[in-house]
Each structure stands twice: as structure tokens, then as C-alpha cells.
PDB file of N, CA and C in Angstrom:
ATOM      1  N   UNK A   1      94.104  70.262 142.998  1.00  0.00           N
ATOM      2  CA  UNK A   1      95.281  70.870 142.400  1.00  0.00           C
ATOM      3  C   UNK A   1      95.131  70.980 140.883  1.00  0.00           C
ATOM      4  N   UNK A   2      94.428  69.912 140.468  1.00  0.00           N
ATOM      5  CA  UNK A   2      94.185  70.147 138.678  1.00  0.00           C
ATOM      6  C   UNK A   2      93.461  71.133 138.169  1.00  0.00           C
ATOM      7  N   UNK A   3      92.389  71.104 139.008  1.00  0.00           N
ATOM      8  CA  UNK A   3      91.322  72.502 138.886  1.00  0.00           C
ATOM      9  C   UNK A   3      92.147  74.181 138.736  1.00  0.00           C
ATOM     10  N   UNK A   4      93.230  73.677 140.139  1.00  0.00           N
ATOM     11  CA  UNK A   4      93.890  75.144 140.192  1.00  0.00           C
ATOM     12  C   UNK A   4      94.973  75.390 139.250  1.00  0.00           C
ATOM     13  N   UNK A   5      95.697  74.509 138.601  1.00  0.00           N
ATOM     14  CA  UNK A   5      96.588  74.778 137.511  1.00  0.00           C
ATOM     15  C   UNK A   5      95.613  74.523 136.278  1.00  0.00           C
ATOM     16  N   UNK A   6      94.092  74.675 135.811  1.00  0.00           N
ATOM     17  CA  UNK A   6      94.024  74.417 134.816  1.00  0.00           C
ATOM     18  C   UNK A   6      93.712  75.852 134.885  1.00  0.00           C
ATOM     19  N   UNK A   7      92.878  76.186 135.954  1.00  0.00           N
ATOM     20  CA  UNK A   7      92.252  78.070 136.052  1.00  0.00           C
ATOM     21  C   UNK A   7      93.861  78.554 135.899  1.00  0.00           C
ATOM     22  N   UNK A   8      94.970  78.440 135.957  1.00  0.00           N
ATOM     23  CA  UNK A   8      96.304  78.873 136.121  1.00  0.00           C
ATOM     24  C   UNK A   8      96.266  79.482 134.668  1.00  0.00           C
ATOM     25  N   UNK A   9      96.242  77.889 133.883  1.00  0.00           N
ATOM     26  CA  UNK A   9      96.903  77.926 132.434  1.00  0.00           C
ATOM     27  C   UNK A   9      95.640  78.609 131.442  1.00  0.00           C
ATOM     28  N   UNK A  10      94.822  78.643 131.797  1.00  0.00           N
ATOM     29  CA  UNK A  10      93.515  79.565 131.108  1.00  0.00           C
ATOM     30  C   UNK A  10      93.818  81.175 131.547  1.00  0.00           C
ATOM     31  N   UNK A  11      94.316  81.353 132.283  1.00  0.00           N
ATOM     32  CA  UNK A  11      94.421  82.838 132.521  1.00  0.00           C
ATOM     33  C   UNK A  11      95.425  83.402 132.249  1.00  0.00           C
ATOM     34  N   UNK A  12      96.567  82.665 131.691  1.00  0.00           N
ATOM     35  CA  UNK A  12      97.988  82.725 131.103  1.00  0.00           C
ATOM     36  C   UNK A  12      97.353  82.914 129.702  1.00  0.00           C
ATOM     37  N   UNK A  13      96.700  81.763 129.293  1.00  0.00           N
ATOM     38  CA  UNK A  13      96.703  81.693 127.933  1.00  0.00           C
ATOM     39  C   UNK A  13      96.146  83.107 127.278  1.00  0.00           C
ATOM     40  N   UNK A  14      94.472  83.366 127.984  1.00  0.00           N
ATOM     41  CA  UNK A  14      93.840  84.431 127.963  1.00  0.00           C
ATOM     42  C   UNK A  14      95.006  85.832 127.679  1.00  0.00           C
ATOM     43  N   UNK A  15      95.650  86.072 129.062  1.00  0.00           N
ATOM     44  CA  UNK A  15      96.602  87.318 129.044  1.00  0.00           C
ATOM     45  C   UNK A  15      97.381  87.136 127.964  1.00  0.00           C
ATOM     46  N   UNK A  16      98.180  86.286 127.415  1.00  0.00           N
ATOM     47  CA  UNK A  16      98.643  85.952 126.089  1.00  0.00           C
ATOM     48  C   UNK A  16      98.025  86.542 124.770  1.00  0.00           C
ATOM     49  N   UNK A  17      96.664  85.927 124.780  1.00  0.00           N
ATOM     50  CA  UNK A  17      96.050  86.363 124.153  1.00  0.00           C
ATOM     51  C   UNK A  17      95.633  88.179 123.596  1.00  0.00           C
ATOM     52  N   UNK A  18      95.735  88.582 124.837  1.00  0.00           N
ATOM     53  CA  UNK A  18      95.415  90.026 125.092  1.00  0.00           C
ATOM     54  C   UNK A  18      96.473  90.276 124.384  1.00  0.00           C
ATOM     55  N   UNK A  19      97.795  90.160 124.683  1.00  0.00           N
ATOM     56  CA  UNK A  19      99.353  90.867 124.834  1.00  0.00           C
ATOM     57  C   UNK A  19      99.564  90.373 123.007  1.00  0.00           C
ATOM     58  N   UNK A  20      99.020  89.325 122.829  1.00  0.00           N
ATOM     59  CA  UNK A  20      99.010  88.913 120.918  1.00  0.00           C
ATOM     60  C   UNK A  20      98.349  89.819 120.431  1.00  0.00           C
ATOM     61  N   UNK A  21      97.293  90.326 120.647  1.00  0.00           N
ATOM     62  CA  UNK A  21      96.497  91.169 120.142  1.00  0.00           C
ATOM     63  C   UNK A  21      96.650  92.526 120.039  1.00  0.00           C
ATOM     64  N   UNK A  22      96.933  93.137 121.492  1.00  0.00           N
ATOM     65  CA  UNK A  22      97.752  94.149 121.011  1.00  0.00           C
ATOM     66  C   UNK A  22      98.836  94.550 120.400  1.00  0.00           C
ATOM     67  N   UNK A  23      99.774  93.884 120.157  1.00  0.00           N
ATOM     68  CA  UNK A  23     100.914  94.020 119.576  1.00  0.00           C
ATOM     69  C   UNK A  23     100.572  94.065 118.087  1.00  0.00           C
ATOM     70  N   UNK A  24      99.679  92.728 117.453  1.00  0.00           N
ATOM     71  CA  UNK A  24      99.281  92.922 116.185  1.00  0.00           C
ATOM     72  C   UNK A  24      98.819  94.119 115.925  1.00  0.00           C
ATOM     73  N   UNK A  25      97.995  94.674 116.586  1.00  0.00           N
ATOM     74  CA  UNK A  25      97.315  96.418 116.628  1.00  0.00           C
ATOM     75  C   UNK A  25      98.312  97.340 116.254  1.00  0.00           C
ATOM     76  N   UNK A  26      99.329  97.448 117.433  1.00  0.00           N
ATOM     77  CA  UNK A  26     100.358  98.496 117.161  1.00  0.00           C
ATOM     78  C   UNK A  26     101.073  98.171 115.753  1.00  0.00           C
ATOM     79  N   UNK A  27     101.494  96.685 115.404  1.00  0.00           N
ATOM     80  CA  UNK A  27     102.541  96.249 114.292  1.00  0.00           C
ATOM     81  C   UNK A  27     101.507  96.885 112.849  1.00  0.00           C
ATOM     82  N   UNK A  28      99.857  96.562 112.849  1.00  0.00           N
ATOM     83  CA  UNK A  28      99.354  97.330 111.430  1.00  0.00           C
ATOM     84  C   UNK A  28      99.249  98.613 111.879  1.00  0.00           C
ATOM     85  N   UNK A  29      99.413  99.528 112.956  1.00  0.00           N
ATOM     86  CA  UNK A  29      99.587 100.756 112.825  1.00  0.00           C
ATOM     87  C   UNK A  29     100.333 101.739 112.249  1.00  0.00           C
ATOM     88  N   UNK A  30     101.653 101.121 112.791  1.00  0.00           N
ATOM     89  CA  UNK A  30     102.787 100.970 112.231  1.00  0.00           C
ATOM     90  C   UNK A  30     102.730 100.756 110.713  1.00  0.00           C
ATOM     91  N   UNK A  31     102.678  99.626 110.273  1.00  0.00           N
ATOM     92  CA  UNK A  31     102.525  99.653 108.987  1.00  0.00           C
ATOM     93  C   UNK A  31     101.977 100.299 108.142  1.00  0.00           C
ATOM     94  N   UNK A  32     100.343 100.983 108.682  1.00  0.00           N
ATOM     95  CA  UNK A  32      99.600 101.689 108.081  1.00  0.00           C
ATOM     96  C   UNK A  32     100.652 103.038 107.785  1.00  0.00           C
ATOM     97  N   UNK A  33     100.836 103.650 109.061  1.00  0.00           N
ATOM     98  CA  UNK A  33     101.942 104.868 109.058  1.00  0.00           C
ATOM     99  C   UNK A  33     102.867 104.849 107.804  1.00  0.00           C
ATOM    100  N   UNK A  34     103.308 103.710 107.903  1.00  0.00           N
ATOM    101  CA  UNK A  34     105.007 103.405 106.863  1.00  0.00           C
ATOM    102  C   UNK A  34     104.304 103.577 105.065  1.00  0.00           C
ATOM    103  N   UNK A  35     103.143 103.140 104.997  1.00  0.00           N
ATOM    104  CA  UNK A  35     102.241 103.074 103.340  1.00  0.00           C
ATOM    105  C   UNK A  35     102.013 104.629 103.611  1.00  0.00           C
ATOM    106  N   UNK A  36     101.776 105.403 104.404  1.00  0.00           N
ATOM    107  CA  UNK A  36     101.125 106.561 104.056  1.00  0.00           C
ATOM    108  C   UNK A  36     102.263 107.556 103.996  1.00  0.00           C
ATOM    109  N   UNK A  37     103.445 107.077 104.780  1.00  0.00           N
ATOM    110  CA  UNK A  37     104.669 108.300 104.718  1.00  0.00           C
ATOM    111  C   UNK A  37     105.243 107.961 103.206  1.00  0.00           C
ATOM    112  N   UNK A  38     104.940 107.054 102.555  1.00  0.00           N
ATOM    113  CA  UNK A  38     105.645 106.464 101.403  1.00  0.00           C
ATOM    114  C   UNK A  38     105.155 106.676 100.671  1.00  0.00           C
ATOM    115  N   UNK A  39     103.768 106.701 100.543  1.00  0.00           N
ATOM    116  CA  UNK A  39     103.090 107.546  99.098  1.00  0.00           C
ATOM    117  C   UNK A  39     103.139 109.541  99.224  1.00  0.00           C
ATOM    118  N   UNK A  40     103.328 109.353 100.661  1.00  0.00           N
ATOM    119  CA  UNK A  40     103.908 111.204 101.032  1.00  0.00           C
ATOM    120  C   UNK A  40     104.879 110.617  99.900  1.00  0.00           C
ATOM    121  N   UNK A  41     105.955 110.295 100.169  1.00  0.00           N
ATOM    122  CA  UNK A  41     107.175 110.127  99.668  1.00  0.00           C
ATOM    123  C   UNK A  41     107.795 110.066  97.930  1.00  0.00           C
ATOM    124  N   UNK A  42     107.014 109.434  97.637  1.00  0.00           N
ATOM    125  CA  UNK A  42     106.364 108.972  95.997  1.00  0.00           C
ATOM    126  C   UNK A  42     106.044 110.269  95.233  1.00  0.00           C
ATOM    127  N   UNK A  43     105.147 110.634  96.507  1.00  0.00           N
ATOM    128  CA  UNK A  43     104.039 112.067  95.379  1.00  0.00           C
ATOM    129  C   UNK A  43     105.315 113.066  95.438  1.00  0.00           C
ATOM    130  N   UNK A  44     105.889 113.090  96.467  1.00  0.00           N
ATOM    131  CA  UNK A  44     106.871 114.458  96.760  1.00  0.00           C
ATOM    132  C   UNK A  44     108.094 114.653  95.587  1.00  0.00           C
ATOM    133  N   UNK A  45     108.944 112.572  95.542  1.00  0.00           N
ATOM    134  CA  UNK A  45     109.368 113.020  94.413  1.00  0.00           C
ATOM    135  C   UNK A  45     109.130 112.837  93.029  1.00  0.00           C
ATOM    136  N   UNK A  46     107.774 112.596  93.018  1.00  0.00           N
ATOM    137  CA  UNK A  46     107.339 112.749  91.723  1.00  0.00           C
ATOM    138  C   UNK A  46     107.045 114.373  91.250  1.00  0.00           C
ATOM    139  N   UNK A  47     106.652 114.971  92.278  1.00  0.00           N
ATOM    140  CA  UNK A  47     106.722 116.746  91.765  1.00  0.00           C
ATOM    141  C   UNK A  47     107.840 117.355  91.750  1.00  0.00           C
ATOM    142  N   UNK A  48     109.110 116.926  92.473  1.00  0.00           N
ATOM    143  CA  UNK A  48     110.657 117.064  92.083  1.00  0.00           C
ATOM    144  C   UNK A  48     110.895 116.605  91.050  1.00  0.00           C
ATOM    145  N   UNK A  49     110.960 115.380  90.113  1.00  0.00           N
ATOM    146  CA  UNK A  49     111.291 115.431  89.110  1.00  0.00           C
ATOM    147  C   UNK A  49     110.130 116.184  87.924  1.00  0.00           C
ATOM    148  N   UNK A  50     108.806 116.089  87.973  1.00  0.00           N
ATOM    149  CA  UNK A  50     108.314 117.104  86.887  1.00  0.00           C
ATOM    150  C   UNK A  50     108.332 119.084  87.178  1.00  0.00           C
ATOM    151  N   UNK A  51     109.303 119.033  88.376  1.00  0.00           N
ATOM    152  CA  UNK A  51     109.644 120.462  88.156  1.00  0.00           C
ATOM    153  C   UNK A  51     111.330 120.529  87.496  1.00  0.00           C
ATOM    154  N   UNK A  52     111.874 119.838  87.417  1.00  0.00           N
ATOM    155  CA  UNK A  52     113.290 119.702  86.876  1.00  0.00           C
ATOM    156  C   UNK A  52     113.290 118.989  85.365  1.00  0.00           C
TER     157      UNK A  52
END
């Protein structure tokens, strides 16, 4: 029975692992996205105010 709940808790941990990992993936994707719409954002109104 120890054998079979330790293979249990190793394959929990593992899938854990997976499901941590991807999420970090998507969360700097995300982030990456949010820095790049924001320097869009920056440059855009920086040429609004040197046309006014």
C-alpha cells in the first residue's frame, strides 16, 4: 500500500508540476502582451501631443 500511495503522490505532484508551469507560460505571455500594448500606447500618445 506504501508503494501505491507513494506512485499516487509522485504523479499528483508531477501533474502539478505540469499545470505550475503552464500557467506561468500563459501569466509572462500575458505580461509580455500588456509591455508591448503599452509602449503601442506611450508612442501613440507621444505623437498626439507633438502634433498639438
Amino acid at each position: 500500500m506504501a508503494i501505491f500511495m507513494t506512485v499516487i503522490t509522485t504523479r499528483i505532484s508531477n501533474e502539478l508540476d505540469i499545470i505550475r508551469k503552464a500557467i506561468e507560460n500563459y501569466i509572462e505571455e500575458k505580461a509580455d502582451l500588456l509591455i508591448a500594448l503599452s509602449c503601442i500606447e506611450i508612442k501613440r500618445r507621444s505623437n498626439f501631443i507633438r502634433r498639438y
